[in-house]
PDB file of N, CA and C in Angstrom:
ATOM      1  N   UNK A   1      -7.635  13.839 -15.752  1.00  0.00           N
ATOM      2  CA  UNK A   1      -8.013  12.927 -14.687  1.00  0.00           C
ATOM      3  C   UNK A   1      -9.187  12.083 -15.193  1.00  0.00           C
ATOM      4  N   UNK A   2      -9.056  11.199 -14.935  1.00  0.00           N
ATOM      5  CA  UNK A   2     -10.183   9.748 -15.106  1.00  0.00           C
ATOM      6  C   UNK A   2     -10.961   9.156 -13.771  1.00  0.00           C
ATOM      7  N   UNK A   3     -12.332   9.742 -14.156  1.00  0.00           N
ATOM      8  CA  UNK A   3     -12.819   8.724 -12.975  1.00  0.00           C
ATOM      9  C   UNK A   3     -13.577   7.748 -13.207  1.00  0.00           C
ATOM     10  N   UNK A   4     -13.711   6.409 -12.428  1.00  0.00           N
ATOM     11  CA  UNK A   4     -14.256   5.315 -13.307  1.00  0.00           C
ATOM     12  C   UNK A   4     -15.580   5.491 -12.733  1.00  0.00           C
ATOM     13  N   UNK A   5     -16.309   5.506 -13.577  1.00  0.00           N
ATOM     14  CA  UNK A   5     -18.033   5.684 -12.950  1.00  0.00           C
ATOM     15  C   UNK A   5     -18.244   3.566 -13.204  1.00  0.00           C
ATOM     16  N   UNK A   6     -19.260   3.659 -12.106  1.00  0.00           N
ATOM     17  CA  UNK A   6     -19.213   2.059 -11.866  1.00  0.00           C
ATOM     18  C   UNK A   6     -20.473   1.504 -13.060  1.00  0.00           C
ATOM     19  N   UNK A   7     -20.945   2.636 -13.802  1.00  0.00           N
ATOM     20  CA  UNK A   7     -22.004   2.799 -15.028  1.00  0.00           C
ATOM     21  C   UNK A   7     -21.151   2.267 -16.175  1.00  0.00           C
ATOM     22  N   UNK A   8     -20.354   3.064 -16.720  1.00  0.00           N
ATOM     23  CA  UNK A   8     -19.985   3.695 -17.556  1.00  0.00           C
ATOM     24  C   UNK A   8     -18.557   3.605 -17.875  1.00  0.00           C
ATOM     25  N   UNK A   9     -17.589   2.851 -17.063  1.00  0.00           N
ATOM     26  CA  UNK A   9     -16.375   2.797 -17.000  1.00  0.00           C
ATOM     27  C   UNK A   9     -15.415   3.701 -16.827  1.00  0.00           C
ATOM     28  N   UNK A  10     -14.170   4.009 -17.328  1.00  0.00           N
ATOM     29  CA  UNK A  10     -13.564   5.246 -17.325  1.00  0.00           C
ATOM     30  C   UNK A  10     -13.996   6.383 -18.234  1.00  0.00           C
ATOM     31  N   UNK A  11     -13.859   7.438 -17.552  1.00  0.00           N
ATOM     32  CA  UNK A  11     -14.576   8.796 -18.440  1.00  0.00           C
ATOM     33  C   UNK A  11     -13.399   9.837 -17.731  1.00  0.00           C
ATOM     34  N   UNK A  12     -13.567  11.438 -18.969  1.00  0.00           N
ATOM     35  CA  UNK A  12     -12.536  11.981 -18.413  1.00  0.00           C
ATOM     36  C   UNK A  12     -13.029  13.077 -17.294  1.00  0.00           C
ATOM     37  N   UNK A  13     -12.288  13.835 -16.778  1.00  0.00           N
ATOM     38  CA  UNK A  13     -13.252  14.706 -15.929  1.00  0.00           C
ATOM     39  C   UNK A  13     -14.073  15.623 -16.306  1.00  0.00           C
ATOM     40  N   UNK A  14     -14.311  15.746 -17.615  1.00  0.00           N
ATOM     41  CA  UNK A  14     -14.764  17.173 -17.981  1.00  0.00           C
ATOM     42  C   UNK A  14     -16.666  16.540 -18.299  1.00  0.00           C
ATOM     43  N   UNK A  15     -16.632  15.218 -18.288  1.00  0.00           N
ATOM     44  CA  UNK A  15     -18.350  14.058 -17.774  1.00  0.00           C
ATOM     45  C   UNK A  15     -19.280  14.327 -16.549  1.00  0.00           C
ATOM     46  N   UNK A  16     -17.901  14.898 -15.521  1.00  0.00           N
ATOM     47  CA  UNK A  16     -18.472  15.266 -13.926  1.00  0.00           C
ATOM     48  C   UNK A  16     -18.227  16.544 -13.879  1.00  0.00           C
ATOM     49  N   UNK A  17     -19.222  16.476 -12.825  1.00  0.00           N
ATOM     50  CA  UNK A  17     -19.680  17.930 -12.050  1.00  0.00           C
ATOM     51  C   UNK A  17     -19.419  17.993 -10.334  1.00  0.00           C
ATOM     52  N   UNK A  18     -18.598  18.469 -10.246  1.00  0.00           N
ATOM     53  CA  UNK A  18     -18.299  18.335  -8.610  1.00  0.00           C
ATOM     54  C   UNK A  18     -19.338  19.004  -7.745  1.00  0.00           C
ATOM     55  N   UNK A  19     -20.000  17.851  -6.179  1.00  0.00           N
ATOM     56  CA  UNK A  19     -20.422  18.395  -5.683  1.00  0.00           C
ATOM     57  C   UNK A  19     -20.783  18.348  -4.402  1.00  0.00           C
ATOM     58  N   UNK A  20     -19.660  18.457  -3.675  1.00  0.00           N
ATOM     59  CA  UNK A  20     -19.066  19.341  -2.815  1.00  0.00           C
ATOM     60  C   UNK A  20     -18.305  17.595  -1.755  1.00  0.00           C
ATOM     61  N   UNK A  21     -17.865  18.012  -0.761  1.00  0.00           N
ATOM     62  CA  UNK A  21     -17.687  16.901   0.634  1.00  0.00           C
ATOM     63  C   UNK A  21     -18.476  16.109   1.128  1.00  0.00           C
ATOM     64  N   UNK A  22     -17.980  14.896   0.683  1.00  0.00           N
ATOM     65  CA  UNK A  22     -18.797  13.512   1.396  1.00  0.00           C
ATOM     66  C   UNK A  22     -18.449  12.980   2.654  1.00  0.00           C
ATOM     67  N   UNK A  23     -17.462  13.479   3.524  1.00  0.00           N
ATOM     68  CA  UNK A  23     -17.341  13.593   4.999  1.00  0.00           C
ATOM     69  C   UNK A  23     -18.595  14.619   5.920  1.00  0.00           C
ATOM     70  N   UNK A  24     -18.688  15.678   5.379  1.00  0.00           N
ATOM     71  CA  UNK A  24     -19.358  16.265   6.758  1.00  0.00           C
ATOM     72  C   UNK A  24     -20.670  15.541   6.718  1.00  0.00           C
ATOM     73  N   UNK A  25     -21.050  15.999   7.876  1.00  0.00           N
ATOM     74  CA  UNK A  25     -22.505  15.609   8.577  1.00  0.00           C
ATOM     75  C   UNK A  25     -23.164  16.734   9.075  1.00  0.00           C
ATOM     76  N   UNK A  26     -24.714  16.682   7.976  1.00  0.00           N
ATOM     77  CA  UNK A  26     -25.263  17.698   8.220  1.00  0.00           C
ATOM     78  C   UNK A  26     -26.066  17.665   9.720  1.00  0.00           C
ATOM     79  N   UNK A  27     -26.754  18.953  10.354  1.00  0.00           N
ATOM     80  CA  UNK A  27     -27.279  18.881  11.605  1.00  0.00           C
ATOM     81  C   UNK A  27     -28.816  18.326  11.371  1.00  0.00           C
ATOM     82  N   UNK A  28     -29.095  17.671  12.411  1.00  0.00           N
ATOM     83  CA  UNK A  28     -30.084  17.145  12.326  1.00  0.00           C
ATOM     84  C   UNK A  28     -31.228  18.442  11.713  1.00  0.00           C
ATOM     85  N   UNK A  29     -31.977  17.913  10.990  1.00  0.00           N
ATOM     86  CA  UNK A  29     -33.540  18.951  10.045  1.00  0.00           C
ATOM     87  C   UNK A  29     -34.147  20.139  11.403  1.00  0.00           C
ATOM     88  N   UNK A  30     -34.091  19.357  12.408  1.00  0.00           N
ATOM     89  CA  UNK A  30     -35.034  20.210  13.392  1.00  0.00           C
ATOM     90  C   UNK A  30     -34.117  20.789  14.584  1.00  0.00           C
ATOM     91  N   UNK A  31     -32.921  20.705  14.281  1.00  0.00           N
ATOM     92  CA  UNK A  31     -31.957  21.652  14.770  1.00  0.00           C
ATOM     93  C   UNK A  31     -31.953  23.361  14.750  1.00  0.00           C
ATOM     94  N   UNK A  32     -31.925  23.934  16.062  1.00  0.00           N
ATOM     95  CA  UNK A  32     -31.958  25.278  15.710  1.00  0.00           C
ATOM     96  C   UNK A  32     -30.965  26.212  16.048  1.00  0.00           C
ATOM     97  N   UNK A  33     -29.559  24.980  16.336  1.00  0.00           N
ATOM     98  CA  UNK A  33     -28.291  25.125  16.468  1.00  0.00           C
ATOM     99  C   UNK A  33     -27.675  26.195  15.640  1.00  0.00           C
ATOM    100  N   UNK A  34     -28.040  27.433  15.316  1.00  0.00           N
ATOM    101  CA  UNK A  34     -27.644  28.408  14.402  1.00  0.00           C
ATOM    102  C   UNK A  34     -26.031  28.454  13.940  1.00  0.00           C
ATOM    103  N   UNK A  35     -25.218  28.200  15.170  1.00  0.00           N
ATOM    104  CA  UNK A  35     -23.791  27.888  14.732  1.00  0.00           C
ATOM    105  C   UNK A  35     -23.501  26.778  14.378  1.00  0.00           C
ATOM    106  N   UNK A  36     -24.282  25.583  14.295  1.00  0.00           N
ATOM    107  CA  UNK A  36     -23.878  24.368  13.758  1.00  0.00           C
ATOM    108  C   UNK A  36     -24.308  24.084  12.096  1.00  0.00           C
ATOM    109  N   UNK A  37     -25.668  25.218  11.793  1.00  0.00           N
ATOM    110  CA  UNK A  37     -26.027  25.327  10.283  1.00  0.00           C
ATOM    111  C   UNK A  37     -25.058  26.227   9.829  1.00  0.00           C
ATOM    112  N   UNK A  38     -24.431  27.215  10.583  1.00  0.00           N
ATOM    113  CA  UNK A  38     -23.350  28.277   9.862  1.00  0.00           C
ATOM    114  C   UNK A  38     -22.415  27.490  10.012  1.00  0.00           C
ATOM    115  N   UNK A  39     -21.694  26.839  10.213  1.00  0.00           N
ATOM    116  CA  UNK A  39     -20.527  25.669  10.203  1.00  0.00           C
ATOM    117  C   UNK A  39     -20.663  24.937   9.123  1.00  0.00           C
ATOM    118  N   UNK A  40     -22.156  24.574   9.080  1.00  0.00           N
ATOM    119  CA  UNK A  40     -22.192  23.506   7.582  1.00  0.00           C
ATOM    120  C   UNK A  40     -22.674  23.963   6.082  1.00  0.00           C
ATOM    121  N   UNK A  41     -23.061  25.237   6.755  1.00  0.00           N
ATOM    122  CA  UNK A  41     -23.585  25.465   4.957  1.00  0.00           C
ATOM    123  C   UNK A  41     -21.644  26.572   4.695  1.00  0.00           C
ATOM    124  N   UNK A  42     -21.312  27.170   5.650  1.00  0.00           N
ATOM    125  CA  UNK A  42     -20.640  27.943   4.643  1.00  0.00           C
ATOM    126  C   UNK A  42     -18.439  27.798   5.509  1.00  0.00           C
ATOM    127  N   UNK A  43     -18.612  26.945   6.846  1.00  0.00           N
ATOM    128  CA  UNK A  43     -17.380  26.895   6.389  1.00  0.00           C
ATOM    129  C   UNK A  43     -16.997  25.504   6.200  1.00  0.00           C
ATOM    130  N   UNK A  44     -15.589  26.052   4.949  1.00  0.00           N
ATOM    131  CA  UNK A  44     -15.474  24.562   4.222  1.00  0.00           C
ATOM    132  C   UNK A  44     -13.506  23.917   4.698  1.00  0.00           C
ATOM    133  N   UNK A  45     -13.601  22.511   5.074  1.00  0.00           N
ATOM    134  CA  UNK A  45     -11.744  22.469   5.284  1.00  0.00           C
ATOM    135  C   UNK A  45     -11.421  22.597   3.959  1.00  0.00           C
ATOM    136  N   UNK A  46     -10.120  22.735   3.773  1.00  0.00           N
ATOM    137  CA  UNK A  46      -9.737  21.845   2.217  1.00  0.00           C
ATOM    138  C   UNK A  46      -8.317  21.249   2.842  1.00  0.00           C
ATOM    139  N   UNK A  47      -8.714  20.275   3.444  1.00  0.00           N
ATOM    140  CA  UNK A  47      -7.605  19.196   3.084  1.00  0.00           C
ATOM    141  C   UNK A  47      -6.625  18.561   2.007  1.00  0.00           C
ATOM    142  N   UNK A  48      -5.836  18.583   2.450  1.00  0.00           N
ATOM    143  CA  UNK A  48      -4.175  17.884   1.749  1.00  0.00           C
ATOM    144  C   UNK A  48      -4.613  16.257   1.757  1.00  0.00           C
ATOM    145  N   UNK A  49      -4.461  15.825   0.928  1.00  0.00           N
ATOM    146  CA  UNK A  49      -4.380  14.411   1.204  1.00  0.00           C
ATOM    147  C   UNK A  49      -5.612  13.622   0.618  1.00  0.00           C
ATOM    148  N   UNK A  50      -5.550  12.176   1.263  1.00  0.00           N
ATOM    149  CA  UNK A  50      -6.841  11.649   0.650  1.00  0.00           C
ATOM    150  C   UNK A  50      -8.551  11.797   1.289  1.00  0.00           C
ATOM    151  N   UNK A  51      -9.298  12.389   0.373  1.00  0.00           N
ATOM    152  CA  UNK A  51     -10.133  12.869   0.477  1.00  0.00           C
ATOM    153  C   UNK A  51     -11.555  12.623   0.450  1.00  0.00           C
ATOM    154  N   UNK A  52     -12.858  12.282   0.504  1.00  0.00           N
ATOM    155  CA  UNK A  52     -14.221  12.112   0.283  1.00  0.00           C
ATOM    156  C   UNK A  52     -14.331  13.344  -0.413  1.00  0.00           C
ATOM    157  N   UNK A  53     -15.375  13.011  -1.799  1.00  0.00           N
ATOM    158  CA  UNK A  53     -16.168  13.664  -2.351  1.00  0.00           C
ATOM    159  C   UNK A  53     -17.318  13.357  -2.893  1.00  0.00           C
ATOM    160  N   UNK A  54     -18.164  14.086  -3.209  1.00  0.00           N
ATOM    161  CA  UNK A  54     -19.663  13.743  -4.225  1.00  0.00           C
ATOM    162  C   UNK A  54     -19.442  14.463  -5.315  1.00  0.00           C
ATOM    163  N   UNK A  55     -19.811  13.540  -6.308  1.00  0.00           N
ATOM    164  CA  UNK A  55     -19.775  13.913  -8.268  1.00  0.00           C
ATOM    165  C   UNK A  55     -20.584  13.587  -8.340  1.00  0.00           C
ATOM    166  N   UNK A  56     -21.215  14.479  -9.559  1.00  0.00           N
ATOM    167  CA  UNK A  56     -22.386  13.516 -10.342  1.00  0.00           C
ATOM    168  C   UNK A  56     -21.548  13.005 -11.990  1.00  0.00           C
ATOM    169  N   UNK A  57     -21.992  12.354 -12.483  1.00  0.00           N
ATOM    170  CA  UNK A  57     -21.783  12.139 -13.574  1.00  0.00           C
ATOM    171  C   UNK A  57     -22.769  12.430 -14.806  1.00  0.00           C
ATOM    172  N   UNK A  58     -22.722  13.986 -14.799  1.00  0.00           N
ATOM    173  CA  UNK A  58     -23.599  14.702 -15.430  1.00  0.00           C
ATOM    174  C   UNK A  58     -24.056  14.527 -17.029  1.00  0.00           C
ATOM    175  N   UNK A  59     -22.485  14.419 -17.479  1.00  0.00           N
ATOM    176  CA  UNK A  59     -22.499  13.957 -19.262  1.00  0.00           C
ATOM    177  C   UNK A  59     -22.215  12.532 -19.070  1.00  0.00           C
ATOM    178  N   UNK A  60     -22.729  12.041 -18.647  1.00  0.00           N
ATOM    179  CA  UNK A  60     -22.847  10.669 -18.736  1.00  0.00           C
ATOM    180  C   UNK A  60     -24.590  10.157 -18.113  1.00  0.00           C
ATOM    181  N   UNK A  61     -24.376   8.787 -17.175  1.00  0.00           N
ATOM    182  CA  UNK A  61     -25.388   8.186 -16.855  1.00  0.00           C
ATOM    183  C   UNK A  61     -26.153   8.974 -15.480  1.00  0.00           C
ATOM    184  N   UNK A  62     -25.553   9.999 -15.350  1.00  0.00           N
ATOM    185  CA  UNK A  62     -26.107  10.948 -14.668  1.00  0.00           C
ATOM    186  C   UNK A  62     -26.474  10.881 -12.946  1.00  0.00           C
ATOM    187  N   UNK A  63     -25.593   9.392 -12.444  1.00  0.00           N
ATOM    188  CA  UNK A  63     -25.249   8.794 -11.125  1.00  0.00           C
ATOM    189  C   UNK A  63     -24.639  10.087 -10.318  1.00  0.00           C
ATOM    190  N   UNK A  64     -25.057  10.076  -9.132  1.00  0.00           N
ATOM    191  CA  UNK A  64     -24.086  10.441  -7.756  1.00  0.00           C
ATOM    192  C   UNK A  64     -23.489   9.447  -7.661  1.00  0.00           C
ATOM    193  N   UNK A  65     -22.132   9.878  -7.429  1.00  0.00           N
ATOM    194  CA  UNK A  65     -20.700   9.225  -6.791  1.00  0.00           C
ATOM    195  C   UNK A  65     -20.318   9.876  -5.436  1.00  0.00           C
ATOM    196  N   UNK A  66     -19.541   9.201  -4.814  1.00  0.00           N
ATOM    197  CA  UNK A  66     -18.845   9.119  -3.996  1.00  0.00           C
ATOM    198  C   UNK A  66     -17.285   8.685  -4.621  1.00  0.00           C
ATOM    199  N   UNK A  67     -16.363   9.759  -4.783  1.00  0.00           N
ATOM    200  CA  UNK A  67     -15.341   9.732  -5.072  1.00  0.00           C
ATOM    201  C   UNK A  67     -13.979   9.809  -4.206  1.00  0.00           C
ATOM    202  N   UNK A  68     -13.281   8.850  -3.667  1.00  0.00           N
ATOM    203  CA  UNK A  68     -12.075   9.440  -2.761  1.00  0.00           C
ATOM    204  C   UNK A  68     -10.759   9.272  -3.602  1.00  0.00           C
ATOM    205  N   UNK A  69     -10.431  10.116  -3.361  1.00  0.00           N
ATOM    206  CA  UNK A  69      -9.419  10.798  -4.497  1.00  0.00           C
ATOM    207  C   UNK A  69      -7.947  11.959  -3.395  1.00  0.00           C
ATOM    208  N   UNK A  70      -7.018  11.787  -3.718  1.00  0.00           N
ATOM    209  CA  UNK A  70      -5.764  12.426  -2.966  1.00  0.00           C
ATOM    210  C   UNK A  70      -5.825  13.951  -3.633  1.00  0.00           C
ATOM    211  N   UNK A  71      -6.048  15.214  -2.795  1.00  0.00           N
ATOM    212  CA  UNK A  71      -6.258  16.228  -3.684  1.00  0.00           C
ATOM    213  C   UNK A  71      -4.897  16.756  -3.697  1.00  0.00           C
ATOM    214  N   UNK A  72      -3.484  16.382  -3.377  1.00  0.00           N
ATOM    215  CA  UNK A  72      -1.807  16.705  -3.448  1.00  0.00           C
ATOM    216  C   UNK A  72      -1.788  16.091  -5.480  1.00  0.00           C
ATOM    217  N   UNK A  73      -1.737  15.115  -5.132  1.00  0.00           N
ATOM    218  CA  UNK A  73      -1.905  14.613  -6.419  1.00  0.00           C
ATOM    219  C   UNK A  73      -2.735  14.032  -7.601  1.00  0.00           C
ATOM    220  N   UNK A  74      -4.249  14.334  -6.946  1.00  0.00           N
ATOM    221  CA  UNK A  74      -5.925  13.843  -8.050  1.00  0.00           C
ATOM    222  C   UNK A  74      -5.498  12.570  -7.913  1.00  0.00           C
ATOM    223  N   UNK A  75      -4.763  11.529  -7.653  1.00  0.00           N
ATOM    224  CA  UNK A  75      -4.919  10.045  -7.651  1.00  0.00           C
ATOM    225  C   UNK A  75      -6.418   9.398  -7.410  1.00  0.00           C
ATOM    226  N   UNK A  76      -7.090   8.769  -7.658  1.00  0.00           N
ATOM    227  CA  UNK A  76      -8.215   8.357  -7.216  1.00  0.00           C
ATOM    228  C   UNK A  76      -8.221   6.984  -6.758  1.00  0.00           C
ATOM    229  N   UNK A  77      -8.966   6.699  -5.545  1.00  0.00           N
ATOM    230  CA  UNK A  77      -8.671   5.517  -4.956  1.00  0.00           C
ATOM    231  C   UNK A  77      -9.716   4.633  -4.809  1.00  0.00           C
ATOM    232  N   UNK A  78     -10.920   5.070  -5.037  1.00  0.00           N
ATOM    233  CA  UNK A  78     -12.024   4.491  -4.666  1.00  0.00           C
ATOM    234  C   UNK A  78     -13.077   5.364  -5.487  1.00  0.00           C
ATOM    235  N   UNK A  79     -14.084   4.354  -6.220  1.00  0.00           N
ATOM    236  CA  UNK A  79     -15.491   5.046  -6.471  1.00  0.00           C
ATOM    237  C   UNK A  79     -16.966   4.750  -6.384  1.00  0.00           C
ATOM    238  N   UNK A  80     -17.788   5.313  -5.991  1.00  0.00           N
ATOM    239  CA  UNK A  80     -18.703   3.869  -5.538  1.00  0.00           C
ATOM    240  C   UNK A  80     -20.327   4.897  -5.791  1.00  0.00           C
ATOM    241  N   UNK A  81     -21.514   4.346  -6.058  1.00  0.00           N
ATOM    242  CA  UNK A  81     -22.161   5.109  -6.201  1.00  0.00           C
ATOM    243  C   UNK A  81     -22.836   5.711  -4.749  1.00  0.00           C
ATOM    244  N   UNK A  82     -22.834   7.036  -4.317  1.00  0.00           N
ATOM    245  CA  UNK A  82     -23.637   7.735  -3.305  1.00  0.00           C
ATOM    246  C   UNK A  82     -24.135   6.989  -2.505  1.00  0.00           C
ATOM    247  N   UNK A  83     -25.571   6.249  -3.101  1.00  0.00           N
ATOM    248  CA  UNK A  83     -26.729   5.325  -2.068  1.00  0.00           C
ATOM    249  C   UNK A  83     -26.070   4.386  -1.514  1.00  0.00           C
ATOM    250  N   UNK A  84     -24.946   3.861  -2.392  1.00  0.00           N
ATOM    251  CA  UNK A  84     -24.114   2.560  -1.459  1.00  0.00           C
ATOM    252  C   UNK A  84     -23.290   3.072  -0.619  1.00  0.00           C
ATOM    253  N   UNK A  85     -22.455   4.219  -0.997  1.00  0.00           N
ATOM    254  CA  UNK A  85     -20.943   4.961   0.163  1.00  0.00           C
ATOM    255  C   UNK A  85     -21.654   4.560   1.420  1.00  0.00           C
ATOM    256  N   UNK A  86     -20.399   4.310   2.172  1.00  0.00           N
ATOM    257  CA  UNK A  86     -21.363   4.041   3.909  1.00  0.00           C
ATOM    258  C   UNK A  86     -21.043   5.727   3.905  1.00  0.00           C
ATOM    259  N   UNK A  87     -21.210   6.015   5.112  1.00  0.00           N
ATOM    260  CA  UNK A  87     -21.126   7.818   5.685  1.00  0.00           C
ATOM    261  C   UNK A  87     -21.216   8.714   5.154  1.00  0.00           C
ATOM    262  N   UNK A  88     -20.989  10.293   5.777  1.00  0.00           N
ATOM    263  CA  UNK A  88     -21.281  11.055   5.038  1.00  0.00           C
ATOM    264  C   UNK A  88     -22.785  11.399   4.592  1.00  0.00           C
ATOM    265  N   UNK A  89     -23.325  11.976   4.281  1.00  0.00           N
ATOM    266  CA  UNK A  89     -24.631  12.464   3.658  1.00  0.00           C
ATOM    267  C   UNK A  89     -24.741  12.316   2.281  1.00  0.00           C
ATOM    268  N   UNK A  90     -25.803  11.667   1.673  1.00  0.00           N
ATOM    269  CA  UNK A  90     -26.419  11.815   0.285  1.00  0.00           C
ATOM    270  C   UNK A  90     -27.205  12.678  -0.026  1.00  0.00           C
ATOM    271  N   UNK A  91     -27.019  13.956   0.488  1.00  0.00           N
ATOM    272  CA  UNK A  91     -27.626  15.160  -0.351  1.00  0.00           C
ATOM    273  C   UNK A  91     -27.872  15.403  -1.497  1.00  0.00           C
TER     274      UNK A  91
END
């Protein structure tokens, strides 16, 4: 699989480091919603289909990405760096 870092051009996957879902939304800092931090730190979907993620591009220029990518078939559809992705959290 190839993802195009917007640095660096195409690279293969073994450059990135996966890290983790660029859909959820964490709870607000001063939340003391105990089931809404156990929802987000430890359960995870794994969706079929096309997907949000965060990479870094570790052996490379060392960017957060925002990667959406089809996880049926790794197709990748979009890549964009983190600070720009609209939604989602930049953790």
């Amino acid at each position: 699989m190839l993802i195009d870092c917007p640095h660096c051009g195409p690279r293969d996957l073994a450059e990135f480091s996966y890290q983790g879902d660029a859909s959820r939304t964490r709870p607000d800092l001063g939340s003391t919603d105990t089931k809404a931090w156990i929802d987000y730190v430890y359960n995870r979907p794994n969706p079929a289909g096309r997907h949000r993620e965060f990479w870094q591009h570790a052996g490379g220029c060392r960017a957060h990405l925002v990667v959406e990518r089809d996880t049926l078939t790794h197709e990748i559809h979009a890549v964009a760096i983190a600070r720009d992705a609209a939604g989602g959290d930049a953790a």
